[in-house]
C-alpha atoms as a PDB file:
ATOM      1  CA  UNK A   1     120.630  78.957 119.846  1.00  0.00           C
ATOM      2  CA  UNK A   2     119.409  80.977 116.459  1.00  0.00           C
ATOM      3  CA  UNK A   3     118.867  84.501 117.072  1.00  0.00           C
ATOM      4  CA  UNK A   4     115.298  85.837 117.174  1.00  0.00           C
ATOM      5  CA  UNK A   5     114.442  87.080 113.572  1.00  0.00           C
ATOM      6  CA  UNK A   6     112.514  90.539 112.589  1.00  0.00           C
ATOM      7  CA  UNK A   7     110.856  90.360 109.390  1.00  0.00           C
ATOM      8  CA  UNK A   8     109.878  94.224 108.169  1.00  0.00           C
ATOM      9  CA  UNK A   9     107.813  94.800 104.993  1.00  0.00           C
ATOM     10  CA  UNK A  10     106.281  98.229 104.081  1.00  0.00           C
ATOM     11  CA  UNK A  11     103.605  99.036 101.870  1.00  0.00           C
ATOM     12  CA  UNK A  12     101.308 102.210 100.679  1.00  0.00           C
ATOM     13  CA  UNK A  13      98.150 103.640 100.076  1.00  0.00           C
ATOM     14  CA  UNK A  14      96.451 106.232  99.027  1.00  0.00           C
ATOM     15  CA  UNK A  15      94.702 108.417 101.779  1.00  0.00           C
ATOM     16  CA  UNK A  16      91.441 106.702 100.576  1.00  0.00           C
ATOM     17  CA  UNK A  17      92.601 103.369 101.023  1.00  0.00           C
ATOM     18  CA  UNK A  18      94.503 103.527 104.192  1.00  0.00           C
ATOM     19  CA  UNK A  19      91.623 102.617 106.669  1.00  0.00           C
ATOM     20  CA  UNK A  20      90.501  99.931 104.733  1.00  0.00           C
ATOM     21  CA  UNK A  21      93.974  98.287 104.900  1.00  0.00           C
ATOM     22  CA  UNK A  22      94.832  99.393 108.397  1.00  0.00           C
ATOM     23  CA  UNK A  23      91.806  97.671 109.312  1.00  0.00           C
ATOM     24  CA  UNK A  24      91.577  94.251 107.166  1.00  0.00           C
ATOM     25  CA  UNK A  25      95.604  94.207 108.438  1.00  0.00           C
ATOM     26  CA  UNK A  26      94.503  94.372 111.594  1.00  0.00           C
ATOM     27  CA  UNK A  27      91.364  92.390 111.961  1.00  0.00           C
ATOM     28  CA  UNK A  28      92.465  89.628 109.560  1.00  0.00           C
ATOM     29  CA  UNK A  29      96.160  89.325 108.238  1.00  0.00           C
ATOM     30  CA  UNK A  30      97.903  89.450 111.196  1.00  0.00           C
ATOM     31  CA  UNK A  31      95.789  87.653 113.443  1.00  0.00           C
ATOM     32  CA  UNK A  32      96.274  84.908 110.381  1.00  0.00           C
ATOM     33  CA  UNK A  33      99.810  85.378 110.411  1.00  0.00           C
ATOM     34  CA  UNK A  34     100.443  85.185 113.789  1.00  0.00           C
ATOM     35  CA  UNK A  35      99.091  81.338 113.902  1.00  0.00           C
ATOM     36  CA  UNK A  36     102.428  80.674 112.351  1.00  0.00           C
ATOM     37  CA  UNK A  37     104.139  78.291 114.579  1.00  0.00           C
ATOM     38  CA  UNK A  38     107.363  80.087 116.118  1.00  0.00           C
ATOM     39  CA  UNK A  39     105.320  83.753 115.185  1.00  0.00           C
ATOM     40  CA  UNK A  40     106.108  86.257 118.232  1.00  0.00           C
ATOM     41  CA  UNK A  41     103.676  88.798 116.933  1.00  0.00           C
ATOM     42  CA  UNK A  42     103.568  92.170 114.943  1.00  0.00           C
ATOM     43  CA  UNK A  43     104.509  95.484 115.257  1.00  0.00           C
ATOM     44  CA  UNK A  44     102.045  97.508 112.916  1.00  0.00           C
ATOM     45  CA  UNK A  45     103.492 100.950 112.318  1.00  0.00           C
ATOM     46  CA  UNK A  46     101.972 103.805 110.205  1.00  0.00           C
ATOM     47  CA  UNK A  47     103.088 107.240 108.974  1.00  0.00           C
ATOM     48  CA  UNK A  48     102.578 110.217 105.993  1.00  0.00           C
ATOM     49  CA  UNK A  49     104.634 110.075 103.229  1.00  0.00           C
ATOM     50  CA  UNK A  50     104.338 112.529 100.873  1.00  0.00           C
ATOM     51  CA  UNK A  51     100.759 111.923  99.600  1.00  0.00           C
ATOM     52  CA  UNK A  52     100.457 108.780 100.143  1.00  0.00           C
ATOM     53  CA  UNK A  53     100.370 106.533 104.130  1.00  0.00           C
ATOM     54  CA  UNK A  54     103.159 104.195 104.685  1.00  0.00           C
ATOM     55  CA  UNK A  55     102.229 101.174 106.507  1.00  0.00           C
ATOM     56  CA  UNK A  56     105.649  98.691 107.949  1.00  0.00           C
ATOM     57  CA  UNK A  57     105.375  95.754 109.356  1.00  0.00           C
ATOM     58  CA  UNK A  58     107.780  93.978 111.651  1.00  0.00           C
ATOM     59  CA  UNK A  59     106.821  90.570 112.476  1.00  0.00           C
ATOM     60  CA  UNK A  60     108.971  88.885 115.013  1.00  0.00           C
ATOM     61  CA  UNK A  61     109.890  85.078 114.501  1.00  0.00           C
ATOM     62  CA  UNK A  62     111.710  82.777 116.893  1.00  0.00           C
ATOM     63  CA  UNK A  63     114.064  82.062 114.511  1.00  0.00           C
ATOM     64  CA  UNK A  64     115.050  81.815 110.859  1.00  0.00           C
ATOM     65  CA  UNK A  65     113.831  78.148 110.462  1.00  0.00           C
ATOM     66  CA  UNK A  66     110.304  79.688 112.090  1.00  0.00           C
ATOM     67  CA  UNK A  67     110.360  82.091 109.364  1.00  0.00           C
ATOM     68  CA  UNK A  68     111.031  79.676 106.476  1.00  0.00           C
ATOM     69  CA  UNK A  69     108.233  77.210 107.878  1.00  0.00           C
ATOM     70  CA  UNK A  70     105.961  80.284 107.590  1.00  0.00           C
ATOM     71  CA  UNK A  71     106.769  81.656 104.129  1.00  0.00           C
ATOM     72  CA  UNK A  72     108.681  78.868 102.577  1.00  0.00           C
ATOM     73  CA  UNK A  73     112.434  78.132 100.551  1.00  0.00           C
ATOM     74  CA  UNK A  74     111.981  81.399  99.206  1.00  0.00           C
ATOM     75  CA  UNK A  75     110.908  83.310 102.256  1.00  0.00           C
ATOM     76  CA  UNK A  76     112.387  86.729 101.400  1.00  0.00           C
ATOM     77  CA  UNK A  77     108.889  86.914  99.117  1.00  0.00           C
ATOM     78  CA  UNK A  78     106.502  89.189 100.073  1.00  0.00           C
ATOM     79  CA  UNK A  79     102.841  87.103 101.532  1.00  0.00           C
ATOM     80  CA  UNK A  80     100.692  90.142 100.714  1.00  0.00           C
ATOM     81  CA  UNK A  81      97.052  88.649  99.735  1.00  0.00           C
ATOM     82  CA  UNK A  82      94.969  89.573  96.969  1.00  0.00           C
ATOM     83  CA  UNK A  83      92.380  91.594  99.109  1.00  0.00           C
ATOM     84  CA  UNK A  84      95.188  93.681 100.146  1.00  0.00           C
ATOM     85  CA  UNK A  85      96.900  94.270  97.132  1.00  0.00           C
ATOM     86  CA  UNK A  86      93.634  96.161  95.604  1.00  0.00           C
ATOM     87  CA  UNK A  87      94.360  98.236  98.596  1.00  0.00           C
ATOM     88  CA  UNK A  88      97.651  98.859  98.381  1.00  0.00           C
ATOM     89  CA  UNK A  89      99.444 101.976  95.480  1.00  0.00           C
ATOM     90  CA  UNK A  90     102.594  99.939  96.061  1.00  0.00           C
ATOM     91  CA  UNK A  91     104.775  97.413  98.278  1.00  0.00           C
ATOM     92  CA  UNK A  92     107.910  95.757  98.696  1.00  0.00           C
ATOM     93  CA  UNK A  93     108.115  92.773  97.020  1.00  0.00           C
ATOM     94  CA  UNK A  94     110.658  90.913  99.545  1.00  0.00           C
ATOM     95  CA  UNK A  95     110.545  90.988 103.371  1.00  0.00           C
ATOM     96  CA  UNK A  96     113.968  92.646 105.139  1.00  0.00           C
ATOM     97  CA  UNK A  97     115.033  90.171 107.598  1.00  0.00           C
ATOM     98  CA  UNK A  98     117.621  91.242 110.557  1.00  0.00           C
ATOM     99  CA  UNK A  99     118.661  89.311 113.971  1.00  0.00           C
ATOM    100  CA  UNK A 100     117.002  90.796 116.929  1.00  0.00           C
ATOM    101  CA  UNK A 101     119.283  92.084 118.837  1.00  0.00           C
ATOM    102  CA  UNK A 102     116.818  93.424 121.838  1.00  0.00           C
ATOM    103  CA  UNK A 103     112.755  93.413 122.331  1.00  0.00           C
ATOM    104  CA  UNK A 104     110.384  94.990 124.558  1.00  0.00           C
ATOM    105  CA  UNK A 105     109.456  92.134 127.119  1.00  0.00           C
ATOM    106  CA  UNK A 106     107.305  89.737 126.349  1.00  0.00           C
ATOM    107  CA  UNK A 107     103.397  90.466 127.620  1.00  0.00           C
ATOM    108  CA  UNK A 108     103.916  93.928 126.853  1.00  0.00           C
ATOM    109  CA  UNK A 109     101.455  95.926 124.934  1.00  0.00           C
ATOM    110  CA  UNK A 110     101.800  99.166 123.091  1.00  0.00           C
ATOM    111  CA  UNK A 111      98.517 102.048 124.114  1.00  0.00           C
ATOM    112  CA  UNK A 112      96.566 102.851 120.851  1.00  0.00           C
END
């Protein structure tokens, strides 16, 4: 059985932009991206640095085959649409990938 796959990408914005992403993230990417057959969902985490926010994102896939049906051959590229890049200051152009190795159980949610 292929190990559960975590798929982290940060980005940044300025101050000024960081609602605006946080919320078109939110409200429209990852509900988008989770319609990927094999997607487990998204972590959405979000923190100061320096001047500017950090946003990462760790979206969980079933496996690696689940992540390449999502993002393609070359699935270490970055999917960051165009209405978020006039958002962002700066991202990472390639997505991290790492085996999960544990998870919070399933059904959980996070308080906001």
């Amino acid at each position: 059985m292929s190990p559960m796959i975590g798929r982290l990408w940060t980005g940044r914005c300025t101050p000024e932009n960081a609602e605006a992403y946080e919320t078109l993230l939110i409200t429209k990417i990852i509900p988008e991206l989770d319609q990927a057959e094999g997607c487990l969902g998204a972590y959405v985490l979000r923190r100061q640095d320096g001047k500017d926010i950090e946003f990462a994102v760790l979206h969980l896939f079933e496996s690696l085959a689940a992540v390449k049906a999502f993002a393609g051959d070359n699935y270490q590229v970055a999917a960051v649409p165009a209405e978020a890049r006039t958002l962002l200051a700066s991202f990472d152009p390639v997505a991290q990938h790492f085996d999960v190795r544990a998870a919070p159980e399933r059904g959980s949610t996070v308080p906001r």
